[in-house]
N, C-alpha and C. Protein backbone atom coordinates (compact mmCIF):
# COMPACT_ATOMS: atom_id res chain seq x y z
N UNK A 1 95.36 25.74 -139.79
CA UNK A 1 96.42 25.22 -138.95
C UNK A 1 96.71 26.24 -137.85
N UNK A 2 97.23 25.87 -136.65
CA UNK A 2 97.37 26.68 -135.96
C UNK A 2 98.90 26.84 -135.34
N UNK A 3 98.57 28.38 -135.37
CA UNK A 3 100.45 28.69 -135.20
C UNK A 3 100.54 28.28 -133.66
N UNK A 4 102.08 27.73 -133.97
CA UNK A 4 103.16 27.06 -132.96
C UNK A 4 103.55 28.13 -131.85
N UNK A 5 103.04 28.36 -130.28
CA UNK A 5 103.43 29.10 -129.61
C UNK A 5 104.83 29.08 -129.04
N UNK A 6 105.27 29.94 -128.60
CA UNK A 6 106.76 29.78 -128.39
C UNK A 6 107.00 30.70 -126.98
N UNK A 7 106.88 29.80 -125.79
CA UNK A 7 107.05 30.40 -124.42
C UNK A 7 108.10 30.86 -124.22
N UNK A 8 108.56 32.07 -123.47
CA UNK A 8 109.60 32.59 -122.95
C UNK A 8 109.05 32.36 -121.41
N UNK A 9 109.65 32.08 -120.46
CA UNK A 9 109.69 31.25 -118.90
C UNK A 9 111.15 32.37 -117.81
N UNK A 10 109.99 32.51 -116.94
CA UNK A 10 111.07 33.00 -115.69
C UNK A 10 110.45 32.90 -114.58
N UNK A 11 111.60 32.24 -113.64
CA UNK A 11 110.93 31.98 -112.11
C UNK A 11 110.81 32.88 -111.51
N UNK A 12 109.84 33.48 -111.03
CA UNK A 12 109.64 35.03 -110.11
C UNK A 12 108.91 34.39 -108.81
N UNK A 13 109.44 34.05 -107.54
CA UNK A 13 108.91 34.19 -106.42
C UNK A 13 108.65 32.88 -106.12
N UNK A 14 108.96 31.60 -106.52
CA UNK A 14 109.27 30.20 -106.42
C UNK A 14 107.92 29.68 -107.78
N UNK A 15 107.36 30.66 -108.40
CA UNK A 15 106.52 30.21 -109.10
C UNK A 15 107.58 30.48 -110.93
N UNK A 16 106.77 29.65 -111.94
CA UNK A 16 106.99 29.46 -113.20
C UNK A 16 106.13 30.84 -114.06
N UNK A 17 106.99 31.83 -114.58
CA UNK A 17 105.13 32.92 -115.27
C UNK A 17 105.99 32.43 -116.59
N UNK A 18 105.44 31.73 -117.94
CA UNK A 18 105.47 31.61 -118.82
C UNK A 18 104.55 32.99 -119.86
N UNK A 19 104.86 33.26 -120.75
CA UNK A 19 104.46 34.60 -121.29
C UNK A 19 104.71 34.11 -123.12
N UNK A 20 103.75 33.98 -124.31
CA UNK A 20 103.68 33.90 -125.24
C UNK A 20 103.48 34.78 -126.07
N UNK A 21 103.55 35.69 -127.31
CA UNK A 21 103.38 36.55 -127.61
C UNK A 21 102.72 36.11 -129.31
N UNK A 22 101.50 36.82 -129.45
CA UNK A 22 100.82 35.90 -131.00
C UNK A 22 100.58 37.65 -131.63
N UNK A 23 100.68 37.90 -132.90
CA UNK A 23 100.40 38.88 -133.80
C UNK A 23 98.50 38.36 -133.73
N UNK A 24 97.92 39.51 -133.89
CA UNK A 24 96.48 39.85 -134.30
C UNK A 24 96.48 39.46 -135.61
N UNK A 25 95.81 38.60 -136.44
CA UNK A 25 95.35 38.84 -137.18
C UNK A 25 96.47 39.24 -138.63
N UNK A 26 96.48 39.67 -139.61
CA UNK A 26 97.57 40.37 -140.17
C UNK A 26 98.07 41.62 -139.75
N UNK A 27 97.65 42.44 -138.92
CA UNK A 27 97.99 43.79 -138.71
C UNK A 27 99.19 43.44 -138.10
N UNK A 28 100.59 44.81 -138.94
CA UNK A 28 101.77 44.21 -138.67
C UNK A 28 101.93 44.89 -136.93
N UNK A 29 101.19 45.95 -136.07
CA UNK A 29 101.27 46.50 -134.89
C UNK A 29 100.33 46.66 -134.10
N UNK A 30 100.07 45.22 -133.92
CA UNK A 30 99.18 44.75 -133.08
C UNK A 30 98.92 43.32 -132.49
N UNK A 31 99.81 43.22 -131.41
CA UNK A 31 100.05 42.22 -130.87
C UNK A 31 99.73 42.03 -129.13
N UNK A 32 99.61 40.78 -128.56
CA UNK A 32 98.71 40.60 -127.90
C UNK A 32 99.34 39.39 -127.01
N UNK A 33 99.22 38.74 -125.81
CA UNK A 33 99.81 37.74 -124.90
C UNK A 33 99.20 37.23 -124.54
N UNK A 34 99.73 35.62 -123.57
CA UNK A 34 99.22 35.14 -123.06
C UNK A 34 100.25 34.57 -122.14
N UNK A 35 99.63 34.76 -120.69
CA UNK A 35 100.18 34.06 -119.95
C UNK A 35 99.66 33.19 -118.77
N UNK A 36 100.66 31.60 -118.11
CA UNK A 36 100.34 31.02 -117.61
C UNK A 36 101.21 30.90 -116.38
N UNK A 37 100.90 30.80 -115.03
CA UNK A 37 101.33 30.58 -113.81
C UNK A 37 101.76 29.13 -113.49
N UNK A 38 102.80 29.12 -113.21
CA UNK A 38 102.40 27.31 -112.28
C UNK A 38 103.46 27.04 -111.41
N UNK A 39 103.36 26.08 -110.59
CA UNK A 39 104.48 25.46 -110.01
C UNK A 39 105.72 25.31 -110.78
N UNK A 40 107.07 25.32 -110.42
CA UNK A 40 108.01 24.56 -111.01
C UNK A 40 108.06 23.60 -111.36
N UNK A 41 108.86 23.02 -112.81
CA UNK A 41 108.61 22.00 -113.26
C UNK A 41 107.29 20.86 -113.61
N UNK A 42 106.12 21.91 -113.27
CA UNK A 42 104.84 21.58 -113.70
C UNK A 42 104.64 21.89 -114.85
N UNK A 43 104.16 21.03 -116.52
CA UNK A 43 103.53 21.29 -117.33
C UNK A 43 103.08 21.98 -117.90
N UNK A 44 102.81 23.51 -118.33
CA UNK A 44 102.29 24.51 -118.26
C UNK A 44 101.07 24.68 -119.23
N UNK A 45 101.38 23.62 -120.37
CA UNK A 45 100.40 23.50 -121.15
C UNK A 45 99.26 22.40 -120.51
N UNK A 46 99.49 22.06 -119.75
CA UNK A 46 98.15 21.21 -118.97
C UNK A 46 97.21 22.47 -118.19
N UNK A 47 96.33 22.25 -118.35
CA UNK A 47 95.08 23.20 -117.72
C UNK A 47 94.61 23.09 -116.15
N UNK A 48 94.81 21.54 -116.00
CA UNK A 48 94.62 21.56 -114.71
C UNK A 48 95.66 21.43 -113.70
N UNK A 49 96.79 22.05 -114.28
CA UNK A 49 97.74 22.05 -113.99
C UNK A 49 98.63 23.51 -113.55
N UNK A 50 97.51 24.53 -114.18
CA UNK A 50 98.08 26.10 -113.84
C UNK A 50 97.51 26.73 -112.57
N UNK A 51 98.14 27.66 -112.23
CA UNK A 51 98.00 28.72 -110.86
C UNK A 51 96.88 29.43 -111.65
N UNK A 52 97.19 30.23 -112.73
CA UNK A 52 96.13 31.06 -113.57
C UNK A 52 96.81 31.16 -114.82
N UNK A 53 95.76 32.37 -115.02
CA UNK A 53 96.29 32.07 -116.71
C UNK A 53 95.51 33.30 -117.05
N UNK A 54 96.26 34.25 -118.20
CA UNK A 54 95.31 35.39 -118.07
C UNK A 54 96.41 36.05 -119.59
N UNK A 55 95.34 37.02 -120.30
CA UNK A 55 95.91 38.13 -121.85
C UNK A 55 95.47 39.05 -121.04
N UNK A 56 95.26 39.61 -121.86
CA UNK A 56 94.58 41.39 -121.80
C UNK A 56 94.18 41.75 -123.19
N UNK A 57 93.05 42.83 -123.37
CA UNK A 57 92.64 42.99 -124.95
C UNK A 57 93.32 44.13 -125.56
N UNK A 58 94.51 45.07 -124.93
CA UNK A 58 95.35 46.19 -125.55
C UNK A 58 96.03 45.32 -126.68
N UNK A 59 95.93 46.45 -127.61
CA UNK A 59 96.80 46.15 -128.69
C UNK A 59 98.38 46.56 -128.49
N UNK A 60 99.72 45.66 -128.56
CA UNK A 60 100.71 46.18 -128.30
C UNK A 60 101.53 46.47 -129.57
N UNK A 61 102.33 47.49 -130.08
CA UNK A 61 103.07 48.19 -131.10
C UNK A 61 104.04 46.99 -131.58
N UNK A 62 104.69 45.95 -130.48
CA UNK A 62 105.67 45.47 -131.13
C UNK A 62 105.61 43.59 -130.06
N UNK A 63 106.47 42.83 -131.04
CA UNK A 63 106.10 41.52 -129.82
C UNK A 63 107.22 41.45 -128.45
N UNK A 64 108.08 42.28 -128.54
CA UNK A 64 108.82 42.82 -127.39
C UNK A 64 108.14 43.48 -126.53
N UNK A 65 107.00 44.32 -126.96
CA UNK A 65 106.05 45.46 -126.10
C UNK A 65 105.11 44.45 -125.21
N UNK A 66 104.80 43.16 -126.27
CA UNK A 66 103.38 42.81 -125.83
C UNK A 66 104.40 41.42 -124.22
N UNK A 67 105.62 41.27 -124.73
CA UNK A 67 106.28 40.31 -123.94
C UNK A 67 106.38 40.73 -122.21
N UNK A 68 107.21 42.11 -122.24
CA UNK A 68 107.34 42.83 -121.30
C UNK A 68 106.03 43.56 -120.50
N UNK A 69 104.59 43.41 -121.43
CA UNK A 69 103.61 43.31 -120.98
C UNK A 69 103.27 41.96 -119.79
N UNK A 70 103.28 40.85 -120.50
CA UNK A 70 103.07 40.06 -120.01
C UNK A 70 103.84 39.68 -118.84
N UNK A 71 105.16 39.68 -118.57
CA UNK A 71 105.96 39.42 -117.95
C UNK A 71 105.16 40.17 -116.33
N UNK A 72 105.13 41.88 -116.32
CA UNK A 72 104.56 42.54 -115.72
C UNK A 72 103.16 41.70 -115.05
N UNK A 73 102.16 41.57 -116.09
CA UNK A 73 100.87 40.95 -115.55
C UNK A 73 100.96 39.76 -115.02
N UNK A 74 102.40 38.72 -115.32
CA UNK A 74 102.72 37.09 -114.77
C UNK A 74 103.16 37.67 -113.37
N UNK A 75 104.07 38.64 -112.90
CA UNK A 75 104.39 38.57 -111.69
C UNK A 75 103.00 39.55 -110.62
N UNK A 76 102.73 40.38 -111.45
CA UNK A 76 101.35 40.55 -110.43
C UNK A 76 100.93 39.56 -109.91
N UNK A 77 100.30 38.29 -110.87
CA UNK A 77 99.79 37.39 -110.40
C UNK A 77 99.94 36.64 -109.60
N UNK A 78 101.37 36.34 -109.67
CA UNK A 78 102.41 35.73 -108.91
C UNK A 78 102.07 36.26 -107.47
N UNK A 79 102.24 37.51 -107.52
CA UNK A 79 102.31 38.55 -106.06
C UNK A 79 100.74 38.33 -105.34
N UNK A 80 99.48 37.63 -106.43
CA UNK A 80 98.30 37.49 -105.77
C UNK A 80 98.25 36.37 -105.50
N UNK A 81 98.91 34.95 -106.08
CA UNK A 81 99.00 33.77 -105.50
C UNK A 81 99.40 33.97 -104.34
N UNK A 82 100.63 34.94 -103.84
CA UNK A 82 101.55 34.33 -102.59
C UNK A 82 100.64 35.06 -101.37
N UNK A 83 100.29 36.29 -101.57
CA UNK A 83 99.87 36.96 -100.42
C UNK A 83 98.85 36.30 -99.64
């Protein structure tokens, strides 16, 4: 079965960066993200529906570490959509 993701969402720069945070495996400090770009009020779980979409393979200490990760790498992206 597969675990239930649970988005945390903030508008940075007229765009949507949604940011998920999933544990590795059983290891209790080592956790890992995912995040998706999109328009407002666009779908985010639709594919053809995102700006981008992008993790990274660091292992993060805590799912607060790996969140504030993501958040960081959603508005980069953000900053490469607009320019």
């Amino acid at each position: 079965m597969e675990k239930q993701q649970n988005w945390s969402t903030e508008l940075y720069k007229g765009m949507e960066v949604h940011v998920t945070v999933l544990q590795k495996g059983d290891v209790q400090h080592q956790w890992d993200y995912t995040v998706r770009v999109c328009e407002p009020g666009v779908d985010a779980s639709a594919e053809s529906e995102l700006a981008a979409k992008s993790g990274d393979d660091a292992d993060y200490m805590s799912a607060n570490d790996a969140l504030a990760a993501g958040f960081v790498r959603g508005y980069a992206m953000v900053n490469a959509i607009r320019e």
